[in-house]
Protein backbone atom coordinates (compact mmCIF):
# COMPACT_ATOMS: atom_id res chain seq x y z
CA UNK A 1 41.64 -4.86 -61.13
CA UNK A 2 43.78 -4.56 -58.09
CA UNK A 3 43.33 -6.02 -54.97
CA UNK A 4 43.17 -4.02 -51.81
CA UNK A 5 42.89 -5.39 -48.27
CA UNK A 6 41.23 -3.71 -46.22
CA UNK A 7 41.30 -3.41 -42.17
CA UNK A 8 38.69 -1.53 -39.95
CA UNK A 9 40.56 -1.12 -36.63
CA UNK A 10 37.74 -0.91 -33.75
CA UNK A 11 36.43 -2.98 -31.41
CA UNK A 12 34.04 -4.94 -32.89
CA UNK A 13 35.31 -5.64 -36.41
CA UNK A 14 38.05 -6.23 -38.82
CA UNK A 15 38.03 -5.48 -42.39
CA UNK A 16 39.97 -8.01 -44.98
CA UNK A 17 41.43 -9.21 -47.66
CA UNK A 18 38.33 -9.23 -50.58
CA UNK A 19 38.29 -13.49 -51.81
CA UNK A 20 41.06 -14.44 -53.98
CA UNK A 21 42.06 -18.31 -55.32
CA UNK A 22 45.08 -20.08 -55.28
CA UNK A 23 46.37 -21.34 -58.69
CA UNK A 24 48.88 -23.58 -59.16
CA UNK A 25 50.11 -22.38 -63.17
CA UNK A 26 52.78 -23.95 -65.12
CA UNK A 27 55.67 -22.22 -65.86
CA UNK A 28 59.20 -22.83 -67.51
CA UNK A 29 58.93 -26.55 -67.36
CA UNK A 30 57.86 -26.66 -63.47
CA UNK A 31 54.67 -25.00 -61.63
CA UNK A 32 54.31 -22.25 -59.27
CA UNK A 33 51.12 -21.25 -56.73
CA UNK A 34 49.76 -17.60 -57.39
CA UNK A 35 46.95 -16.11 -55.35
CA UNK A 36 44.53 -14.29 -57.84
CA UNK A 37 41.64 -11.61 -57.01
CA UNK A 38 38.82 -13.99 -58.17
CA UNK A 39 37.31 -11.23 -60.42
CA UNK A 40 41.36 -11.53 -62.21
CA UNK A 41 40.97 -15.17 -62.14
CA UNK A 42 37.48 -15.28 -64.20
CA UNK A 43 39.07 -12.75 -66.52
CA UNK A 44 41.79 -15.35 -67.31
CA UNK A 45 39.48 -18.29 -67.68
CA UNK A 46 37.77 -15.88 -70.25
CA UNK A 47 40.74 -16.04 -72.07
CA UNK A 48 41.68 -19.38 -71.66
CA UNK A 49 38.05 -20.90 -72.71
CA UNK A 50 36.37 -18.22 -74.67
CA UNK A 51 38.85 -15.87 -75.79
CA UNK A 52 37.33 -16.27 -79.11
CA UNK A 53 33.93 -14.96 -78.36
CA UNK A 54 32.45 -12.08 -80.67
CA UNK A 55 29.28 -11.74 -78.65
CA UNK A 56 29.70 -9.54 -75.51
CA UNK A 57 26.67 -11.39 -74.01
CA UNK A 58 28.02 -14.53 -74.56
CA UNK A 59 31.03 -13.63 -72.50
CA UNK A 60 28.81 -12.35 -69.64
CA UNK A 61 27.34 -15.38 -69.68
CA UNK A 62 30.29 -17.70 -69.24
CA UNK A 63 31.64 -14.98 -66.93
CA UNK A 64 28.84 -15.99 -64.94
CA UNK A 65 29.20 -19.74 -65.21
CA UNK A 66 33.41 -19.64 -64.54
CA UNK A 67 32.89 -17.37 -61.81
CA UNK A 68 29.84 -19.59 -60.05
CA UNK A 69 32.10 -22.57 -61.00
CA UNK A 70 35.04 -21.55 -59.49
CA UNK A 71 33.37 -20.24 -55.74
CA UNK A 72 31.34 -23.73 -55.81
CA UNK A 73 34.40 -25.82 -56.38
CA UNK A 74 36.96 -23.99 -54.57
CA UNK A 75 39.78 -25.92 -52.74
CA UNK A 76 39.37 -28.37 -55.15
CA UNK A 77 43.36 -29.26 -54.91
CA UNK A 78 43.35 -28.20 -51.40
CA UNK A 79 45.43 -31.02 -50.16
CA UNK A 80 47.90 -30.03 -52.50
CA UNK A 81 48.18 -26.55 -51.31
CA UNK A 82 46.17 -24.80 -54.02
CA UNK A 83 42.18 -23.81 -54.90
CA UNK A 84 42.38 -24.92 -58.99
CA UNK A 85 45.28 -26.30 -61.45
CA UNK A 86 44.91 -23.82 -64.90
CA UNK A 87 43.95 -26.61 -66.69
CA UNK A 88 40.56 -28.32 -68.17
CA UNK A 89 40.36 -30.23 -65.37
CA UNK A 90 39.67 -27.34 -63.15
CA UNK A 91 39.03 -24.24 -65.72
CA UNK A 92 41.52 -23.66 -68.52
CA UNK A 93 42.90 -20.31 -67.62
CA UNK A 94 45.29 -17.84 -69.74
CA UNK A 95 46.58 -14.98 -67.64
CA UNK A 96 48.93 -13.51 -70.74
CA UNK A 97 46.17 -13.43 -72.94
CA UNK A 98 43.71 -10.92 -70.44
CA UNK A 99 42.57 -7.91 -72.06
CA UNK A 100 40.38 -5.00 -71.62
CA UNK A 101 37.67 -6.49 -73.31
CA UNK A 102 38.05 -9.88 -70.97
CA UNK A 103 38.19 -7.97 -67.82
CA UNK A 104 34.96 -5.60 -68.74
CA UNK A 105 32.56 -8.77 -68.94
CA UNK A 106 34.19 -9.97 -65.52
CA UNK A 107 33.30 -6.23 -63.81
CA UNK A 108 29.92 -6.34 -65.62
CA UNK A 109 28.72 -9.10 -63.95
CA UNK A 110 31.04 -8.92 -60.66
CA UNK A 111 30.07 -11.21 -58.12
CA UNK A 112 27.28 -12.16 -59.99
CA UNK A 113 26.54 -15.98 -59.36
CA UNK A 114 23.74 -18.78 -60.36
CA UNK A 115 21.57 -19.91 -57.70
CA UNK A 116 19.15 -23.04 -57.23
CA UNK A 117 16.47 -22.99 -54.28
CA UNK A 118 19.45 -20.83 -52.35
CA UNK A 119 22.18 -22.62 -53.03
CA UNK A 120 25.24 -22.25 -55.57
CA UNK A 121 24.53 -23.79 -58.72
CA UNK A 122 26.73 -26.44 -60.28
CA UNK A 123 27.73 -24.67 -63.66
CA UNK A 124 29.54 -27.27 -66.34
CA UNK A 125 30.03 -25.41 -69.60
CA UNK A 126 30.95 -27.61 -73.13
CA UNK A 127 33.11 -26.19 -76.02
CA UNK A 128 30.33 -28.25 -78.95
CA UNK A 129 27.20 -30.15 -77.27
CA UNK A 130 26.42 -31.02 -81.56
CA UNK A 131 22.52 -29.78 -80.95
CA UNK A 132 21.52 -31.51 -77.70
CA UNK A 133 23.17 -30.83 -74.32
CA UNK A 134 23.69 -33.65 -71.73
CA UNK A 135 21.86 -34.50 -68.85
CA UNK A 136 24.61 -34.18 -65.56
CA UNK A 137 23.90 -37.60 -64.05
CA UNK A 138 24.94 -39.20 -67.35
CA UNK A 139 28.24 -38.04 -67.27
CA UNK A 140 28.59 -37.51 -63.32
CA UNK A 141 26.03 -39.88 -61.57
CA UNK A 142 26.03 -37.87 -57.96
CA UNK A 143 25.70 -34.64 -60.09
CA UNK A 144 22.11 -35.26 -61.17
CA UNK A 145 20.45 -31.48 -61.32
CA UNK A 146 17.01 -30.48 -62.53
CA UNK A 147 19.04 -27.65 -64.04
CA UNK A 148 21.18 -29.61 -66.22
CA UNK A 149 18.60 -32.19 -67.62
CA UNK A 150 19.47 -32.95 -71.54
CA UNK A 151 17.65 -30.82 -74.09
CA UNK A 152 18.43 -29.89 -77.62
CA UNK A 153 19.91 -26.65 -78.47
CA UNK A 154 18.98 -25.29 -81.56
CA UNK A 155 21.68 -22.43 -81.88
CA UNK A 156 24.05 -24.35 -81.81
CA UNK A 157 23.05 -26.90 -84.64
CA UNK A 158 22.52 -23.24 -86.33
CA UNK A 159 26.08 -22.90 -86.45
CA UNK A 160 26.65 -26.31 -88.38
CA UNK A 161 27.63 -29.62 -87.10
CA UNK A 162 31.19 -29.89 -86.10
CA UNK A 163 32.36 -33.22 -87.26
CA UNK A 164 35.66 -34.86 -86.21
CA UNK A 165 37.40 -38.25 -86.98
CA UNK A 166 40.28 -39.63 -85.10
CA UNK A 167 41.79 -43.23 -85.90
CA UNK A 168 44.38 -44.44 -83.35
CA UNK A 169 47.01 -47.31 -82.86
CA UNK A 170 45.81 -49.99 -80.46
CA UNK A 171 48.74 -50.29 -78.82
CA UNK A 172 49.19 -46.53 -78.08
CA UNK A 173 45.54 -46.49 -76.65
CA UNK A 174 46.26 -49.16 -74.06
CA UNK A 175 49.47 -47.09 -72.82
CA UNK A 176 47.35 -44.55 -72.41
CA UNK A 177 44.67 -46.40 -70.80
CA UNK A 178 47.32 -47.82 -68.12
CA UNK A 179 49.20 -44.42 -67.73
CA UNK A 180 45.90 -43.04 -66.49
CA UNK A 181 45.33 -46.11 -64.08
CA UNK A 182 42.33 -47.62 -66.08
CA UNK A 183 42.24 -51.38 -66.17
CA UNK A 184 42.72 -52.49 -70.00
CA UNK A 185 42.78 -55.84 -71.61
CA UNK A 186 46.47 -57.18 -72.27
CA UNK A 187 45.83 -56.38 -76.54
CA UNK A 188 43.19 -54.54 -77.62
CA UNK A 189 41.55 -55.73 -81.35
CA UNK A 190 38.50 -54.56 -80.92
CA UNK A 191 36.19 -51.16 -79.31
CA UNK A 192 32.51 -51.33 -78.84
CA UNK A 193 29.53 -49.10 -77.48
CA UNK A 194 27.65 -51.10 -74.98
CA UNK A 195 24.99 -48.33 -74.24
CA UNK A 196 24.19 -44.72 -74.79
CA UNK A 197 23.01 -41.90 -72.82
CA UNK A 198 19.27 -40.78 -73.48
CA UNK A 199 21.41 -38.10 -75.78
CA UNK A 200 22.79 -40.78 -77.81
CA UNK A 201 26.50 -40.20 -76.43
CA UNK A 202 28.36 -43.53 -75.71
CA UNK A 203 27.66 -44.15 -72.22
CA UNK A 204 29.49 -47.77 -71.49
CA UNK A 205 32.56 -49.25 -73.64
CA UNK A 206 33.79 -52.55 -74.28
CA UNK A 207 37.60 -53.41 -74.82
CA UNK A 208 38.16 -56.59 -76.48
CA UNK A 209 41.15 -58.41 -76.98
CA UNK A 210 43.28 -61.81 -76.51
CA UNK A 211 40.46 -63.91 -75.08
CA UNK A 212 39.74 -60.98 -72.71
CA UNK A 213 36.88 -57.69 -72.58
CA UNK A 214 36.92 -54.86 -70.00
CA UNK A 215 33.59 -52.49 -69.49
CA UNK A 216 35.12 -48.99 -69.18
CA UNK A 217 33.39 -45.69 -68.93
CA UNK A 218 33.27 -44.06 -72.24
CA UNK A 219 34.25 -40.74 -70.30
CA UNK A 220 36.74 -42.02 -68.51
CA UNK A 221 38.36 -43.31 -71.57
CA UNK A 222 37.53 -40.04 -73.56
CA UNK A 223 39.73 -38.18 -70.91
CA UNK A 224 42.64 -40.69 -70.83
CA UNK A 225 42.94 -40.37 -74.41
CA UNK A 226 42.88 -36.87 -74.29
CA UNK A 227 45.15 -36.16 -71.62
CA UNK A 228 47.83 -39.05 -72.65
CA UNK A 229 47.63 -38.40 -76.82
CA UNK A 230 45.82 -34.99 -77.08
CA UNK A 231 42.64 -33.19 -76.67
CA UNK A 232 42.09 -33.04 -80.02
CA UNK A 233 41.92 -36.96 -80.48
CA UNK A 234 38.08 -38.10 -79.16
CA UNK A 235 36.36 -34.31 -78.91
CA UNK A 236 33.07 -35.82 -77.43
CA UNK A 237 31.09 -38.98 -76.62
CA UNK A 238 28.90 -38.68 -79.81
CA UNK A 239 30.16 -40.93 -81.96
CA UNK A 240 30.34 -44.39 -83.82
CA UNK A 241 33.63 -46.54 -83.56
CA UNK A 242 34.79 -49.24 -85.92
CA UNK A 243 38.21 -51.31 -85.46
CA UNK A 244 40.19 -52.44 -88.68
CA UNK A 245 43.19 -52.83 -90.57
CA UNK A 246 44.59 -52.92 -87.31
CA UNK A 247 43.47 -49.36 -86.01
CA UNK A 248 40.42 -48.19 -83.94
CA UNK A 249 38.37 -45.28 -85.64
CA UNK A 250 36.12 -42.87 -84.30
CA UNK A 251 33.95 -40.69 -86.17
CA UNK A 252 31.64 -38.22 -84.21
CA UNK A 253 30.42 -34.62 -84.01
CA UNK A 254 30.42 -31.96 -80.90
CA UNK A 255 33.26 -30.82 -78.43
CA UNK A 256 33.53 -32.07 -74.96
CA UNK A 257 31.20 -33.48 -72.34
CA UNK A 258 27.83 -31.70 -73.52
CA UNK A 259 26.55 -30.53 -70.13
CA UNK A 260 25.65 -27.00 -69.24
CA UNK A 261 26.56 -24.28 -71.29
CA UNK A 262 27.32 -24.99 -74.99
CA UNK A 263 29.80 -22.65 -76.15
CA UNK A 264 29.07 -22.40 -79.52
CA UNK A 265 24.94 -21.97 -78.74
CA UNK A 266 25.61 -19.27 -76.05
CA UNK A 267 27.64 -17.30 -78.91
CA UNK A 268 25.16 -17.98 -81.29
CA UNK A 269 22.27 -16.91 -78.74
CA UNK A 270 24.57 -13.58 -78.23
CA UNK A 271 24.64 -12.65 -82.09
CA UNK A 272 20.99 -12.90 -82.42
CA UNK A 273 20.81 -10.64 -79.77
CA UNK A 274 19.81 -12.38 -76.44
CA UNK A 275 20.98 -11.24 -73.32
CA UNK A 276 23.57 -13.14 -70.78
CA UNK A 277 20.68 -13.70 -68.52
CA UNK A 278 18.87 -15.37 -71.17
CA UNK A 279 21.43 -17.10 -71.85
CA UNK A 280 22.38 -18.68 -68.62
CA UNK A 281 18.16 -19.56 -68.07
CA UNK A 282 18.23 -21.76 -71.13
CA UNK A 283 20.93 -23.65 -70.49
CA UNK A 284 20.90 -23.70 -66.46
CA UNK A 285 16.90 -23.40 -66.63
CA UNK A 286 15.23 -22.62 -63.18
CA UNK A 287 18.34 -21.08 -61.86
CA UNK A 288 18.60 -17.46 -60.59
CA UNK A 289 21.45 -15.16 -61.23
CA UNK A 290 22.44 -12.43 -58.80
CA UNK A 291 24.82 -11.96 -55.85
CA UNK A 292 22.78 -14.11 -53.02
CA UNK A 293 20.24 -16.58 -53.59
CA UNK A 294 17.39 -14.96 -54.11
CA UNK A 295 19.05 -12.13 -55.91
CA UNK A 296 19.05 -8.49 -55.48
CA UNK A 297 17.02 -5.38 -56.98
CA UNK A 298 19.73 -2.60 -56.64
CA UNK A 299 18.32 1.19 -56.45
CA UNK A 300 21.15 3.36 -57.67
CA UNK A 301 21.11 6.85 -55.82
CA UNK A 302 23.89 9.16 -57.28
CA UNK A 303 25.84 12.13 -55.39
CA UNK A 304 28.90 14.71 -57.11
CA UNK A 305 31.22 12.12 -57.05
CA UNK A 306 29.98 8.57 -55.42
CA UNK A 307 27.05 6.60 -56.04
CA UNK A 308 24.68 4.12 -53.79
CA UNK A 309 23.42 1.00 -54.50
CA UNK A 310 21.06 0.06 -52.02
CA UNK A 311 17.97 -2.19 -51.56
CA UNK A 312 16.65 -0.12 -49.05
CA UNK A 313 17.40 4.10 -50.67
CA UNK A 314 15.43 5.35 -47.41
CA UNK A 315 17.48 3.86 -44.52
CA UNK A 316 20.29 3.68 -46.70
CA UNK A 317 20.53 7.49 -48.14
CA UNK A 318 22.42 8.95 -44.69
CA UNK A 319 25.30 6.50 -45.75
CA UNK A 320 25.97 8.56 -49.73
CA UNK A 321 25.48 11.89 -47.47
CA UNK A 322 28.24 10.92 -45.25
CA UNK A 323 30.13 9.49 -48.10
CA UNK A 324 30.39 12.71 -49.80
CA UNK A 325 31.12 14.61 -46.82
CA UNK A 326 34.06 12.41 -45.87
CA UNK A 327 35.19 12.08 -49.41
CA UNK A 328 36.16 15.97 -49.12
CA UNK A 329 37.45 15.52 -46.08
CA UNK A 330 39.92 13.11 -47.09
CA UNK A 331 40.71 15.31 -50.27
CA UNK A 332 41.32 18.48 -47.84
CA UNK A 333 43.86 16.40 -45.61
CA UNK A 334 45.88 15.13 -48.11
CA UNK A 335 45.73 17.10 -51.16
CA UNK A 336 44.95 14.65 -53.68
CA UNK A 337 42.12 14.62 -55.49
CA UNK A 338 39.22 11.54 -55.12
CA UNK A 339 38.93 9.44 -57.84
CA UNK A 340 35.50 9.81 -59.55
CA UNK A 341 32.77 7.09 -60.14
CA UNK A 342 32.87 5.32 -56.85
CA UNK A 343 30.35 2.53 -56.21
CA UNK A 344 29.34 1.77 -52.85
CA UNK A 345 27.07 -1.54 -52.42
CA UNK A 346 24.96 -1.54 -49.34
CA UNK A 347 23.58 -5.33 -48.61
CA UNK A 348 20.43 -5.62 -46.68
CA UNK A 349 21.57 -8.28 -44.37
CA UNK A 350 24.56 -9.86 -42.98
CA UNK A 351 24.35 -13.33 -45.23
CA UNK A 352 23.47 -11.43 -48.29
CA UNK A 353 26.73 -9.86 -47.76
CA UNK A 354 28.98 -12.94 -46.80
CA UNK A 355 27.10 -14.68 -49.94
CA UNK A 356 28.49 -11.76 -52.43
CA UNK A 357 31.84 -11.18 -51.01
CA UNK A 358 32.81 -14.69 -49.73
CA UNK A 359 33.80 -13.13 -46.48
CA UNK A 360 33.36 -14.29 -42.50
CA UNK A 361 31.16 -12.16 -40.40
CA UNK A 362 33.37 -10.04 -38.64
CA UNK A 363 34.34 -8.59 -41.70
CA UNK A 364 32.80 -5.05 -42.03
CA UNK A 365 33.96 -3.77 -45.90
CA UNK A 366 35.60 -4.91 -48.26
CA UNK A 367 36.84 -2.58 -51.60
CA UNK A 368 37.91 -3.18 -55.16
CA UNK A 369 39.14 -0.47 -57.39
CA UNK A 370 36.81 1.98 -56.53
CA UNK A 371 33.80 -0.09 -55.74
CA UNK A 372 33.00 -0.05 -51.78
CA UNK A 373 30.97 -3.17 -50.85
CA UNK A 374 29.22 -2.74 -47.04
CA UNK A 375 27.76 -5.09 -44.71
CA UNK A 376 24.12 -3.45 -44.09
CA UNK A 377 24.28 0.24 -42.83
CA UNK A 378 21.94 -0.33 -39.90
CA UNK A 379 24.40 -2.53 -38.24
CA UNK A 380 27.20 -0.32 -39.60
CA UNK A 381 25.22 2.50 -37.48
CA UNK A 382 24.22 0.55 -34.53
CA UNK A 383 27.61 0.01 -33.53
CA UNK A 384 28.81 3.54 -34.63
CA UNK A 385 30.92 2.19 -37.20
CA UNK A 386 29.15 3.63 -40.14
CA UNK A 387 31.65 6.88 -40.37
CA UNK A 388 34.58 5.25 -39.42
CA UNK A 389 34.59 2.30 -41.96
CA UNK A 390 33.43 4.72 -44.55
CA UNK A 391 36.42 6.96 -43.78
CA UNK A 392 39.18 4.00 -44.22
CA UNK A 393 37.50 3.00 -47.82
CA UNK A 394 37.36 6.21 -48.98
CA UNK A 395 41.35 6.72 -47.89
CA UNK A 396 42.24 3.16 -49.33
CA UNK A 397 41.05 4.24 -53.00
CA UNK A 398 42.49 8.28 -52.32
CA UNK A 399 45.96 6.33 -51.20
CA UNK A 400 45.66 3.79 -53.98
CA UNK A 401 44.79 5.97 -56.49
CA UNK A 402 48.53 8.04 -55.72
CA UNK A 403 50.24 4.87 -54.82
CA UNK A 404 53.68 3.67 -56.48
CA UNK A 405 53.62 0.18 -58.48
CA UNK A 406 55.90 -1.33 -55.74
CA UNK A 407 54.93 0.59 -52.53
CA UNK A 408 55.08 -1.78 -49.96
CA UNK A 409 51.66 -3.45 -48.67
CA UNK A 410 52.41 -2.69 -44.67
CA UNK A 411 52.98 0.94 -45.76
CA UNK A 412 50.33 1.36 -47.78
CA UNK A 413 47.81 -0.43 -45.04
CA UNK A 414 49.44 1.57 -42.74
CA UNK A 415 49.06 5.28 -43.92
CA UNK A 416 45.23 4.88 -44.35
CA UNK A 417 44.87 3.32 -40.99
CA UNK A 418 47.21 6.69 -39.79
CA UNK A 419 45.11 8.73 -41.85
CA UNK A 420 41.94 7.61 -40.65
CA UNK A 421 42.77 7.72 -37.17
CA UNK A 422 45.14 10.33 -37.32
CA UNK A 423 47.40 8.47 -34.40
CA UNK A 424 49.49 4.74 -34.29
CA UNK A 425 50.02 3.60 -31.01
CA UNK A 426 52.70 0.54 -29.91
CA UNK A 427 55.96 -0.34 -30.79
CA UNK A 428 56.74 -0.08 -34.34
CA UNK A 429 57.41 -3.50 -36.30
CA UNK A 430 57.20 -4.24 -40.08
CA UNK A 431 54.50 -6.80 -40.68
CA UNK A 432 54.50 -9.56 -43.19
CA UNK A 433 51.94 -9.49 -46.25
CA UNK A 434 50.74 -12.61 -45.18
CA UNK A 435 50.22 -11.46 -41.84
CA UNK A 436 48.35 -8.29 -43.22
CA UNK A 437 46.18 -10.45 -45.49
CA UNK A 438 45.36 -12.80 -42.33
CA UNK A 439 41.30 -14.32 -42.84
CA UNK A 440 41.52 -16.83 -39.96
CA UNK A 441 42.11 -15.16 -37.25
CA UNK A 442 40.61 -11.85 -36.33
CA UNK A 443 42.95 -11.67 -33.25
CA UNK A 444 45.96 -11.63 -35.67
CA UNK A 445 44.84 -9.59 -38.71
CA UNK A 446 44.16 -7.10 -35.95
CA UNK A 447 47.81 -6.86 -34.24
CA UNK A 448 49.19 -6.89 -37.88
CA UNK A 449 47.56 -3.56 -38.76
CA UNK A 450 48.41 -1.93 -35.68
CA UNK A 451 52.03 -3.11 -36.05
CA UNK A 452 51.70 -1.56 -39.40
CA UNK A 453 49.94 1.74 -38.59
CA UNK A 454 52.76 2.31 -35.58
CA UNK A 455 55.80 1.83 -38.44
CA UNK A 456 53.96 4.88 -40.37
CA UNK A 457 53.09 7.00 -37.31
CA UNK A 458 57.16 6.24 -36.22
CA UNK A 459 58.01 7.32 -39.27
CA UNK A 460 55.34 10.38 -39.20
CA UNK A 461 56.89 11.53 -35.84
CA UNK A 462 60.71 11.33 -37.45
CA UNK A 463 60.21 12.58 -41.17
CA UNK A 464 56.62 14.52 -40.98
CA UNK A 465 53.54 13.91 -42.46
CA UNK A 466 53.83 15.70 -45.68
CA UNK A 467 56.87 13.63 -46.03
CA UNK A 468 55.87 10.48 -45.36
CA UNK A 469 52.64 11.58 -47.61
CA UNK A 470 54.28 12.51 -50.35
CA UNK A 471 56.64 8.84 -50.49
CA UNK A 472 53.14 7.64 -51.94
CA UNK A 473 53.72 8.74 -55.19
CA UNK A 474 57.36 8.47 -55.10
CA UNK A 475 58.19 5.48 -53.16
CA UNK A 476 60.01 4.99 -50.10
CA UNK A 477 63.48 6.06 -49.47
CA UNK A 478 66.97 3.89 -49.67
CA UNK A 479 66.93 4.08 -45.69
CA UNK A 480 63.28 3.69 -45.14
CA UNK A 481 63.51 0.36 -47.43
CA UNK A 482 66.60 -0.61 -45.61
CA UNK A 483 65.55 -0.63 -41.96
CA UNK A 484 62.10 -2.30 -43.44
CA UNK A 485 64.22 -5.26 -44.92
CA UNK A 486 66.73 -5.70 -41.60
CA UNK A 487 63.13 -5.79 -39.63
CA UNK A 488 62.11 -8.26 -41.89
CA UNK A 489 65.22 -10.42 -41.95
CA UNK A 490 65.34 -10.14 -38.01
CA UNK A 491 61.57 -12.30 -38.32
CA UNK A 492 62.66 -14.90 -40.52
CA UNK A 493 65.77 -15.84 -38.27
């Protein structure tokens, strides 16, 4: 889906950029930092985790979990510039790989999250938990949840036990070990389980060798072994190990750390018919999907061409009226037609709305593809707003809907903010698409729009408006592009 950001220019509010993340991927040997629309960004941990999934519930389900995942554990790599790494140790993501099918479970549950007594569930999800999932505070001690308690899982002992062996060399293990910053003994001869988890996954290990043991985390060693030798070495922490003949064997069964969401019971739980929902209750038990914390009850209430989902159809109903009516509007001034099937969420109150969108209080609206989301109509109204942020949405999906692959950002913002006020006032200036995507500072995002808004009505006054218009489709001209890049050049120096 693209992105669009959005800008209401009056007095009282400013409309942004809807919540993206910052991934850091690797590419052609190096790495590179991409900002994602966060429904993108679940579609491409779909593919990177589950791409594999027959059941459509099943992908709704981890759709669910990535998604919740990713909002509670953003700015995880913050101090290194970025929200996740595309990795397993944030969420293995595979952005070549999206396809329809990947993107239609992340817009069926959009902005759909798991909630516990209000606040965002912790959502782990295992490839193999081999029958029994693992309670949290095993594996992460200050993770302990009532949610993710251990429990067996019956589907996905239905779809047979995966077993695994892996024998490795001693002395590789220990390089690993010490390349991962783990204190080893100088040889290692021998690898013991001290203790299990109530699941029976190895809990503590002992490292024997040359006089000398080391107690070790059977996790931690589990991931240095996988991320020095290879993933597919020590799948999980069910197993038995036995060292001989100068080697140290593991046999075990199950994929990965067991807690949350087994991968191969939600798939099975799909098959046999179950819903996501379902799903996500048995293995996050007690937890409540929807957009806040407590969830929403949408009423859908349907016009010619836009429909209103609202938690409140009789306050709410004036706001699909003046939808409509402004919807023609727009289609009279510009002489495109409106895209059909627009959505427009109304949220009953101000948190329910900064809880589904991710966005600070003075933003009014925020729209993606042709789904409107609104903080609650009442205050829209109160502070006559209600048209006027109605009217910019409405243009941003007209404008969007005509747009040109590589039409610039400022001119795009621009035109709807002409369009919707029909005037630009100020000197004309060419703003940056970071300034136009500004979130921390009203003050800024503001000036950035009008800057942008006073380069289209410049250009309006010198070409016309059913020039300028008609560039949407076509793109803008050598010149236009020209005296855009010298403006920006002139910034940078």
């Amino acid at each position: 889906m693209k992105r669009i950001v959005l800008l209401l220019l009056v007095a009282w509010t400013l409309v942004a950029a809807p919540p993206t993340v910052q991934v850091q991927l690797r590419a052609g040997g190096g790495t590179k930092i991409v900002e994602l629309p966060l429904e993108r960004y679940v579609a491409a941990v779909l593919a990177g985790e589950s791409g594999g999934f027959q059941s459509e519930e099943a992908l709704k389900a981890m759709a669910v979990a990535a998604r919740t995942y990713a909002v509670k554990m953003r700015n995880r790599h913050r101090a290194e510039g970025f929200d996740f790494c595309d990795t397993t140790h944030c969420q293995r993501l595979d952005l070549n790989a999206v396809n329809a099918r990947l993107e239609s479970a992340a817009q069926a549950t959009a902005g759909e999250l798991l909630w516990f007594e209000g606040k965002l569930a912790l959502t782990p999800y295992t490839r193999d938990c081999g029958g029994r999932t693992e309670d949290a505070a095993a594996v992460w001690p200050d993770q302990a949840a009532p949610y993710l308690k251990s429990h067996a899982d019956d589907y996905c002992s239905r779809a047979g036990r995966s077993a695994w062996r892996w024998s490795g060399d001693p002395r590789e293990i220990l390089d690993a070990l010490r390349r991962s910053g783990l204190r080893a003994p100088s040889r290692l001869d021998q690898v013991s389980i001290l203790d299990r988890t109530p699941s029976g996954r190895a809990a503590t290990l002992v490292l024997a060798g040359a006089g000398d043991s080391v107690r070790i985390s059977a996790g931690s060693f589990r991931f240095a072994i996988g991320r020095e030798i290879g993933w597919n070495t020590i799948r999980s922490d069910h197993y038995t190990v036995q060292s001989s003949n100068g080697r140290v064997s593991f046999e075990g069964t199950g994929s990965g750390h067991g807690v949350g969401l087994c991968q191969v019971g939600a798939e099975q739980q799909g098959l046999a018919g179950r819903s996501y929902r379902e799903i996500l209750a048995f293995y996050y038990p007690g937890t409540v999907p929807g957009l806040t914390g407590r969830g929403l009850t949408w009423q859908r209430l349907s016009g010619e061409s836009i429909a209103l989902l609202t938690t409140r159809p009789d306050q709410d109903r004036i706001a699909l009226d003046t939808a409509e009516r402004l919807a023609k509007r727009s289609v009279e001034r510009t002489g495109w037609p409106m895209p059909r099937n627009i959505e427009i969420r109304a949220y009953p109150d101000l948190d329910t709305f900064r809880n589904a969108t991710g966005e600070p209080g003075w933003v009014a609206a925020h729209t993606q593809g042709r789904r409107i989301e609104l903080q609650p109509i009442a205050v829209l109204r109160s502070r006559g707003a209600l048209e006027s942020t109605l009217s910019h949405e409405l243009l941003h999906i007209l404008v969007e809907s005509q747009a040109a692959p590589d039409l610039p950002l400022w001119f795009r913002e621009g035109l709807v903010s002409y369009l919707a006020a029909g005037r630009g006032s100020g000197a004309p200036r060419i703003p940056t698409d970071s300034e136009l995507r500004e979130t921390g500072s009203p003050a800024r995002a503001r000036q950035a729009y009008a800057d942008a808004t006073a380069s289209v009505a410049n250009l309006v006054a010198r070409y016309g408006e059913a020039t300028v218009s008609a560039w949407v489709k076509r793109g803008l001209p050598a010149e236009v592009i020209k005296a855009s890049s010298s403006q920006a050049v002139t910034k940078s120096k």
